[in-house]
PDB file of N, CA and C in Angstrom:
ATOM      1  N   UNK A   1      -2.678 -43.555   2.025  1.00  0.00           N
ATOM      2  CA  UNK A   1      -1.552 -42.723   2.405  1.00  0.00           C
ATOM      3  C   UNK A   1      -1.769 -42.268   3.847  1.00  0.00           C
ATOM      4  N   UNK A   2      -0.717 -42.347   4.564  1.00  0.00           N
ATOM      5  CA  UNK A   2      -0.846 -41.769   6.298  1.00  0.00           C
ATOM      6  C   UNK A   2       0.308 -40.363   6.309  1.00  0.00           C
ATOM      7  N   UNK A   3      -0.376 -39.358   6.796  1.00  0.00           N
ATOM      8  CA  UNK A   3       0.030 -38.142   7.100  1.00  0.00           C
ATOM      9  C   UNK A   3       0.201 -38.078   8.317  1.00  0.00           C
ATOM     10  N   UNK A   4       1.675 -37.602   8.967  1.00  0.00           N
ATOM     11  CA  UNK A   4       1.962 -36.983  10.604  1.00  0.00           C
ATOM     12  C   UNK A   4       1.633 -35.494  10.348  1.00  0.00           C
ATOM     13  N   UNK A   5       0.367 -35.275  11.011  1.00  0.00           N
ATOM     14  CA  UNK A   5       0.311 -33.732  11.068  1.00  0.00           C
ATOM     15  C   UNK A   5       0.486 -33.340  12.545  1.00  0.00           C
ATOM     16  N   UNK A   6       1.030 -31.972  12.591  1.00  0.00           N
ATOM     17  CA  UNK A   6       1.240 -30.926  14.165  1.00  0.00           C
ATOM     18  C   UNK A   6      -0.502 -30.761  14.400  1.00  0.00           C
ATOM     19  N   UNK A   7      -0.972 -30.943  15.320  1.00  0.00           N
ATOM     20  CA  UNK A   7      -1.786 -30.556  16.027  1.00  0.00           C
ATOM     21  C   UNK A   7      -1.593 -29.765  17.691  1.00  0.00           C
ATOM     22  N   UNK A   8      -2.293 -28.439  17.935  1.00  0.00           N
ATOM     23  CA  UNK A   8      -2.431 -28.174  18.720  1.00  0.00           C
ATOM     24  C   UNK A   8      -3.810 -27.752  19.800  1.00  0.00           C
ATOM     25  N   UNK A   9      -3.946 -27.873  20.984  1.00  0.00           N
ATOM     26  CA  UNK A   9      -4.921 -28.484  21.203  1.00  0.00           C
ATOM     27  C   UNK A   9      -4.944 -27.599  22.592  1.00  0.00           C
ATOM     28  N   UNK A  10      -6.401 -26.696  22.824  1.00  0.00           N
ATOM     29  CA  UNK A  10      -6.238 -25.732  23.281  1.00  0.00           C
ATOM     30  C   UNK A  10      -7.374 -25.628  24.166  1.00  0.00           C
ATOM     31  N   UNK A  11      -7.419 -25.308  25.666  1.00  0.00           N
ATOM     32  CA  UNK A  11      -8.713 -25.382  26.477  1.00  0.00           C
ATOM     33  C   UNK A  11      -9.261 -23.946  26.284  1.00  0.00           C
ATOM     34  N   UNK A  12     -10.673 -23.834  25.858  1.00  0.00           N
ATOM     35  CA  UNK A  12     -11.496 -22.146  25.518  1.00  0.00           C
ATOM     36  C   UNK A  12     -12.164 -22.237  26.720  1.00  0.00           C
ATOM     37  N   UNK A  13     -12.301 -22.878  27.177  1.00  0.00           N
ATOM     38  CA  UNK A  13     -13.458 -22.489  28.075  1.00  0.00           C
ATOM     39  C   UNK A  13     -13.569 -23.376  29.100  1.00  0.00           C
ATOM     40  N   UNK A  14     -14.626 -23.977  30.227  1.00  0.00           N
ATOM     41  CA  UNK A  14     -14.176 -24.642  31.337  1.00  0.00           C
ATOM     42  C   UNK A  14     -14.868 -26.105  30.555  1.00  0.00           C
ATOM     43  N   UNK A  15     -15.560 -26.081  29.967  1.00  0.00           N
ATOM     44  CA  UNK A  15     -15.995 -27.379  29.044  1.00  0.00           C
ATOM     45  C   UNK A  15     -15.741 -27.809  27.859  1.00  0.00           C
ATOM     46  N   UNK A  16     -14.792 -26.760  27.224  1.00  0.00           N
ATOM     47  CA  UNK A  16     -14.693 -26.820  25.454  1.00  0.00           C
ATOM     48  C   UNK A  16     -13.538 -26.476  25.305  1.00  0.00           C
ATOM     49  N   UNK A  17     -12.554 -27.392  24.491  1.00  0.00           N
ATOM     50  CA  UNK A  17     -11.783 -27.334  23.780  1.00  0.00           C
ATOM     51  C   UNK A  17     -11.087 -27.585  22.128  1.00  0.00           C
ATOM     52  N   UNK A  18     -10.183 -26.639  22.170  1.00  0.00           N
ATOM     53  CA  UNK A  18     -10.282 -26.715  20.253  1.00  0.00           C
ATOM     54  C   UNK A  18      -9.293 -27.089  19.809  1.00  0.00           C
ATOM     55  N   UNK A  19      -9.208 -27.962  18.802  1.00  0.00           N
ATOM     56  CA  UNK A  19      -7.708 -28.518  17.984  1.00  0.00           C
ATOM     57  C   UNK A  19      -7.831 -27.956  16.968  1.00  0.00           C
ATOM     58  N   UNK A  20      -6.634 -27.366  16.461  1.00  0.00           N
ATOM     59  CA  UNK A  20      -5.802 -26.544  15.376  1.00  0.00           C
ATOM     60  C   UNK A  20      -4.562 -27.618  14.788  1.00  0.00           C
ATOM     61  N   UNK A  21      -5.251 -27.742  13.174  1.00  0.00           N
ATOM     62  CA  UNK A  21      -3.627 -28.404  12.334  1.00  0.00           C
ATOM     63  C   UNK A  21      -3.487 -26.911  11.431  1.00  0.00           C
ATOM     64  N   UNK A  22      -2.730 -26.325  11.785  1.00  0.00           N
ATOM     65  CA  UNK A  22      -1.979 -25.310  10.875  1.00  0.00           C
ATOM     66  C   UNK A  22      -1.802 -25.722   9.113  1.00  0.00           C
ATOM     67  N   UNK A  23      -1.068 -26.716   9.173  1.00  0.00           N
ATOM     68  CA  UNK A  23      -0.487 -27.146   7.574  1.00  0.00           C
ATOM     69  C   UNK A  23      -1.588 -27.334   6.681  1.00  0.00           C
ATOM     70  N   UNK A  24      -2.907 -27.768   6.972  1.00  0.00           N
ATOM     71  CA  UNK A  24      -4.117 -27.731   6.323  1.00  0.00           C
ATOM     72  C   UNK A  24      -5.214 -27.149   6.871  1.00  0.00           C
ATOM     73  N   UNK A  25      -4.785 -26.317   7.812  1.00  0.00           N
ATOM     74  CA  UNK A  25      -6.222 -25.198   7.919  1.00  0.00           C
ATOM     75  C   UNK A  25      -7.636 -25.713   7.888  1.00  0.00           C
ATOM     76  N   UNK A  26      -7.395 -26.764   9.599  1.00  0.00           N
ATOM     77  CA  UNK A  26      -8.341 -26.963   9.810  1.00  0.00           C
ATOM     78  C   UNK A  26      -8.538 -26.794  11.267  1.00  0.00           C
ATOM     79  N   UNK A  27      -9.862 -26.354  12.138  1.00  0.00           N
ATOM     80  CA  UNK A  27      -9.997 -26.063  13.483  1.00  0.00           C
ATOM     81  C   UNK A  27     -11.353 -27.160  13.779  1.00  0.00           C
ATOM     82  N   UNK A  28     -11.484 -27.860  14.867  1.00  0.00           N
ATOM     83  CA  UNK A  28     -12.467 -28.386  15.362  1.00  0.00           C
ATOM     84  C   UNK A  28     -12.460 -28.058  16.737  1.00  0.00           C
ATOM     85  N   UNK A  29     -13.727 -28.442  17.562  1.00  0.00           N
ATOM     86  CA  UNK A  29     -13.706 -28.180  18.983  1.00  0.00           C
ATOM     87  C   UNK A  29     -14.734 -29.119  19.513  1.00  0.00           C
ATOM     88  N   UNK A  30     -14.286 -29.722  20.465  1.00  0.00           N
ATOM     89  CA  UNK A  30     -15.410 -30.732  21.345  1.00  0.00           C
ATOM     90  C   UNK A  30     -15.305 -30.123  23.091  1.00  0.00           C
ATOM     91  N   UNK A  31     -15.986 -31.178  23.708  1.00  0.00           N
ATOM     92  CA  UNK A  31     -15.955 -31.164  24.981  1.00  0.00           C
ATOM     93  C   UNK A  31     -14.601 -31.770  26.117  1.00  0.00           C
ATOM     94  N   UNK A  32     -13.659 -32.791  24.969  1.00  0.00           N
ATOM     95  CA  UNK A  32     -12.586 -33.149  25.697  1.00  0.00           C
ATOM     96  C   UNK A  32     -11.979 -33.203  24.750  1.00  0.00           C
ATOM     97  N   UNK A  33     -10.496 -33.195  25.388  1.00  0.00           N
ATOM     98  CA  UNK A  33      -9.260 -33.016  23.995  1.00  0.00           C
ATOM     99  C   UNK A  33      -9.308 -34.178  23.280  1.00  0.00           C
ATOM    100  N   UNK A  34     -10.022 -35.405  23.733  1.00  0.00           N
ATOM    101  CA  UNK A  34     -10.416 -36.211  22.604  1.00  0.00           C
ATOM    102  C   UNK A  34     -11.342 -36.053  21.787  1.00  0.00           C
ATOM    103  N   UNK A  35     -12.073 -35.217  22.278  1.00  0.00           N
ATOM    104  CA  UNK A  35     -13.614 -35.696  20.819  1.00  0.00           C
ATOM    105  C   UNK A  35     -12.845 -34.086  19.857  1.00  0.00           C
ATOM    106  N   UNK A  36     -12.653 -32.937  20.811  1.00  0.00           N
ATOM    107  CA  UNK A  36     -11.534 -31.890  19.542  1.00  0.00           C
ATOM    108  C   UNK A  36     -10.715 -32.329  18.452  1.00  0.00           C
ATOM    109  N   UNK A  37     -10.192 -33.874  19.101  1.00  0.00           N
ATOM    110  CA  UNK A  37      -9.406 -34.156  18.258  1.00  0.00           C
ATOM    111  C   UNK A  37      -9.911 -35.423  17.009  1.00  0.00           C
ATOM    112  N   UNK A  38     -10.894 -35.765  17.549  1.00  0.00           N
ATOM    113  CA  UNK A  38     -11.881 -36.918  16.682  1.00  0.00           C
ATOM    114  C   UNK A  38     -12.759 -35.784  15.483  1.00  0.00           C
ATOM    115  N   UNK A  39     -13.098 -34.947  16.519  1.00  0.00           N
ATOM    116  CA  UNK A  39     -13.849 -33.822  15.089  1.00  0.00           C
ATOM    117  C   UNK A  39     -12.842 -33.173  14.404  1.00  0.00           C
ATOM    118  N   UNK A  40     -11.568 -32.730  14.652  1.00  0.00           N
ATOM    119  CA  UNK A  40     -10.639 -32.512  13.534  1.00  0.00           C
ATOM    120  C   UNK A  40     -10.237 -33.382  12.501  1.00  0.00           C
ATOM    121  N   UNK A  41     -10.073 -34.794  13.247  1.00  0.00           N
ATOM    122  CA  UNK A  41     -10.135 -35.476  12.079  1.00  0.00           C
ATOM    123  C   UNK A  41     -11.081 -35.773  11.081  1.00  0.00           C
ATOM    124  N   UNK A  42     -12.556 -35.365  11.778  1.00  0.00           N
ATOM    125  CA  UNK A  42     -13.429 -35.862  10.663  1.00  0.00           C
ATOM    126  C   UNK A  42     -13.583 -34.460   9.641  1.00  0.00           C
ATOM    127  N   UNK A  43     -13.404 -33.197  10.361  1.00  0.00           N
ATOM    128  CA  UNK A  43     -12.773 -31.916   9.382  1.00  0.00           C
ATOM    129  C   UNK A  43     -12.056 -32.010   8.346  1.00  0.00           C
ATOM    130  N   UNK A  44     -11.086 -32.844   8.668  1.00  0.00           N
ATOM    131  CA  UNK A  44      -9.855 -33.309   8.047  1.00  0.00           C
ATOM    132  C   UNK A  44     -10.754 -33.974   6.694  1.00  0.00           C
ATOM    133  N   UNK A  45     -11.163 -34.645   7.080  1.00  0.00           N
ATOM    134  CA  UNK A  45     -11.917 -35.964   6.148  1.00  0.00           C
ATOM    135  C   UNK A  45     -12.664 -35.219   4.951  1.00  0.00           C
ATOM    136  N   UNK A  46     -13.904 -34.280   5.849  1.00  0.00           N
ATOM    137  CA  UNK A  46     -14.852 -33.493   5.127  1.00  0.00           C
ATOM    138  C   UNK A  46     -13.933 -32.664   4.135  1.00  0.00           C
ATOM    139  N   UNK A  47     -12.696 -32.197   4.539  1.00  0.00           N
ATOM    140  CA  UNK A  47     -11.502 -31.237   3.258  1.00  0.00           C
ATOM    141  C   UNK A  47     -11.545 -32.012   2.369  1.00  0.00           C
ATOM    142  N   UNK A  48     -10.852 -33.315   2.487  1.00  0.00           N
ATOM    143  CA  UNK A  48     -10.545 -33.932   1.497  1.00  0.00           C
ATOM    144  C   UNK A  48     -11.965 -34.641   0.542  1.00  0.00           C
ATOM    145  N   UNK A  49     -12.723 -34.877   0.937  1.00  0.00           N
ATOM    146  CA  UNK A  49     -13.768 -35.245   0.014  1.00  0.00           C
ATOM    147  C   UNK A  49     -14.670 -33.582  -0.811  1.00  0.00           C
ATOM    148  N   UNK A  50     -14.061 -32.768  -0.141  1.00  0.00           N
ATOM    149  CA  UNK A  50     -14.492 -31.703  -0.645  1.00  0.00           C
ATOM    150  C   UNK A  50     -13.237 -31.176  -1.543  1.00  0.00           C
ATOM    151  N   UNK A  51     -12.446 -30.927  -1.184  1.00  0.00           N
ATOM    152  CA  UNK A  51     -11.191 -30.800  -2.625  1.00  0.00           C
ATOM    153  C   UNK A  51     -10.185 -31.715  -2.802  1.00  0.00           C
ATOM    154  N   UNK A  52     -10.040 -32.761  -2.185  1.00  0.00           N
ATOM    155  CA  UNK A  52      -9.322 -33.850  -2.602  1.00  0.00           C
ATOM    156  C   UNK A  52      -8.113 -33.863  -2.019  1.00  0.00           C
ATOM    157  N   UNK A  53      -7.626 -35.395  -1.865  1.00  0.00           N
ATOM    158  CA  UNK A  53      -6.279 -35.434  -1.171  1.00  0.00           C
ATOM    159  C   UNK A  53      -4.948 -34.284  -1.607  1.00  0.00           C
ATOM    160  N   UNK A  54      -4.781 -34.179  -2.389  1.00  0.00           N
ATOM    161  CA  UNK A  54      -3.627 -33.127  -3.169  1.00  0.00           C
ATOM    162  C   UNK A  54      -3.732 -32.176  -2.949  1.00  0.00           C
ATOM    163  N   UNK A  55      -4.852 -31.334  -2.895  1.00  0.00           N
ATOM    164  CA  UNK A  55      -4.952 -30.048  -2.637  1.00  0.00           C
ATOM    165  C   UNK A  55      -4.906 -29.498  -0.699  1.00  0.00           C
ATOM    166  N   UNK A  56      -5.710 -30.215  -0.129  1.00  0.00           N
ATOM    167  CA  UNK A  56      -5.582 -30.261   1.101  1.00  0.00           C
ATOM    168  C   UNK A  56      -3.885 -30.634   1.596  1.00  0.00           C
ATOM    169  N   UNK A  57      -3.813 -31.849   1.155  1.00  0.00           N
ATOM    170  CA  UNK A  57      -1.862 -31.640   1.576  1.00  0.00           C
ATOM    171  C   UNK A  57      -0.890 -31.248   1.034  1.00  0.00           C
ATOM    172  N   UNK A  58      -1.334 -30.188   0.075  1.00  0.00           N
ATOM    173  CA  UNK A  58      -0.108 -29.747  -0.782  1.00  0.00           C
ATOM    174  C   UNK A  58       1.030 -29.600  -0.477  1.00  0.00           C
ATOM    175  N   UNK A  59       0.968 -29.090   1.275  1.00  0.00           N
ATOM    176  CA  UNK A  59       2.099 -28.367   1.828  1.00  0.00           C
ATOM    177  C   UNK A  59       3.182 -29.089   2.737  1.00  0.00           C
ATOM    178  N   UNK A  60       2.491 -30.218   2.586  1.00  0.00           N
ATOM    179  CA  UNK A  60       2.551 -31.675   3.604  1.00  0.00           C
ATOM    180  C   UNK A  60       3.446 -33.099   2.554  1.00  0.00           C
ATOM    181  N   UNK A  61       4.538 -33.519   3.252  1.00  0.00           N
ATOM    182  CA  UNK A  61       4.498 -34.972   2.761  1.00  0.00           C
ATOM    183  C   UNK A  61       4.807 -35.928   3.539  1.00  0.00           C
ATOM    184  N   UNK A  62       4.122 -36.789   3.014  1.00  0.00           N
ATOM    185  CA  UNK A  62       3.690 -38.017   4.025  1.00  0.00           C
ATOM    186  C   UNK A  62       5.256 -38.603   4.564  1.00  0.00           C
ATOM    187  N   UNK A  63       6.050 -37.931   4.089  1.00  0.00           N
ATOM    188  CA  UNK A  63       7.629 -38.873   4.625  1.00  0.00           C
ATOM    189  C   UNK A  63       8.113 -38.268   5.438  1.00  0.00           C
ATOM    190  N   UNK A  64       7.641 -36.924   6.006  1.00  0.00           N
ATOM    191  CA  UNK A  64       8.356 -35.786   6.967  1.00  0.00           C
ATOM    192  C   UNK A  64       7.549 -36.414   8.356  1.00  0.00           C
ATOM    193  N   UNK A  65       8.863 -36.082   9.348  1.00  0.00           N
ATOM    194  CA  UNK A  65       8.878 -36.606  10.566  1.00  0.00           C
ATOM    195  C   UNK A  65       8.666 -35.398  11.448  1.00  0.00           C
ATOM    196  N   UNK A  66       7.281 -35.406  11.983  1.00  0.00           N
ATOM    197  CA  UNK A  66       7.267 -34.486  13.084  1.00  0.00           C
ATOM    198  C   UNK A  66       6.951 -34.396  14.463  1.00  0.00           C
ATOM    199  N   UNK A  67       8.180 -33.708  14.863  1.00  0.00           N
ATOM    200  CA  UNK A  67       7.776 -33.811  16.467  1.00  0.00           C
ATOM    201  C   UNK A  67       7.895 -32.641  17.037  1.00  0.00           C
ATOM    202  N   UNK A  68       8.000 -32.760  18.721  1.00  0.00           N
ATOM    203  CA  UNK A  68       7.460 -31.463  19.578  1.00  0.00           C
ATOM    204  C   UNK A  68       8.855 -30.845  19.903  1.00  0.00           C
ATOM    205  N   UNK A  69       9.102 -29.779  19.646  1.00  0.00           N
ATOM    206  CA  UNK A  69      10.518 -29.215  20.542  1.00  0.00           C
ATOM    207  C   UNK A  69       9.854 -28.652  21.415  1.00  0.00           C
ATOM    208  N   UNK A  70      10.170 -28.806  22.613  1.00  0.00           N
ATOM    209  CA  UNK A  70      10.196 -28.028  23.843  1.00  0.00           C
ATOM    210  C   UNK A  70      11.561 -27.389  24.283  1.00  0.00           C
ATOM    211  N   UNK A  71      11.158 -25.996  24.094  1.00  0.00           N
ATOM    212  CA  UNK A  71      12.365 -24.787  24.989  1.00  0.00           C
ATOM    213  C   UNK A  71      12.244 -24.268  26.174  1.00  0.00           C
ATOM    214  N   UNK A  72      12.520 -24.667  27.150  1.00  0.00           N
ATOM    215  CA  UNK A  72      13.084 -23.847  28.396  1.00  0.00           C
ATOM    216  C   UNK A  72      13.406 -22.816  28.605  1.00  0.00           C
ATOM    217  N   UNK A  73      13.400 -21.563  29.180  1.00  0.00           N
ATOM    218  CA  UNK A  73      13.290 -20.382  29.545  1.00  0.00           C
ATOM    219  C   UNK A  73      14.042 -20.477  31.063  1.00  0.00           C
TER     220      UNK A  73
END
């Protein structure tokens, strides 16, 4: 099964940054917004072998389409 999850992806510090998926409540953080986002997924991974696909995406289905709105001010 393939899940589109929202990720957001956030600079802490001048070397470290952290990715946030809200819908399954998970946070990782690396040194570039890629490896933040390689250790969220393996977060991701570690959920599900720890309580299982169903419970981790309860809130989630794999047929919902998500994307970015951007608003202007």
């Amino acid at each position: 099964m393939s899940y589109k999850l929202p990720v957001t992806i956030k600079k802490i510090n001048d070397n470290e940054f952290m990715a946030r998926c809200e819908p399954v409540r998970a946070i990782a953080t690396g040194h570039t917004p890629e490896e933040a986002l390689n250790n969220l997924r393996e977060s991701i991974q570690e959920l599900i072998e720890a309580f299982g696909e169903q419970k981790v995406f309860q809130d989630i289905d794999a047929n919902d389409d998500v994307r970015i709105l951007e608003v202007s001010l």
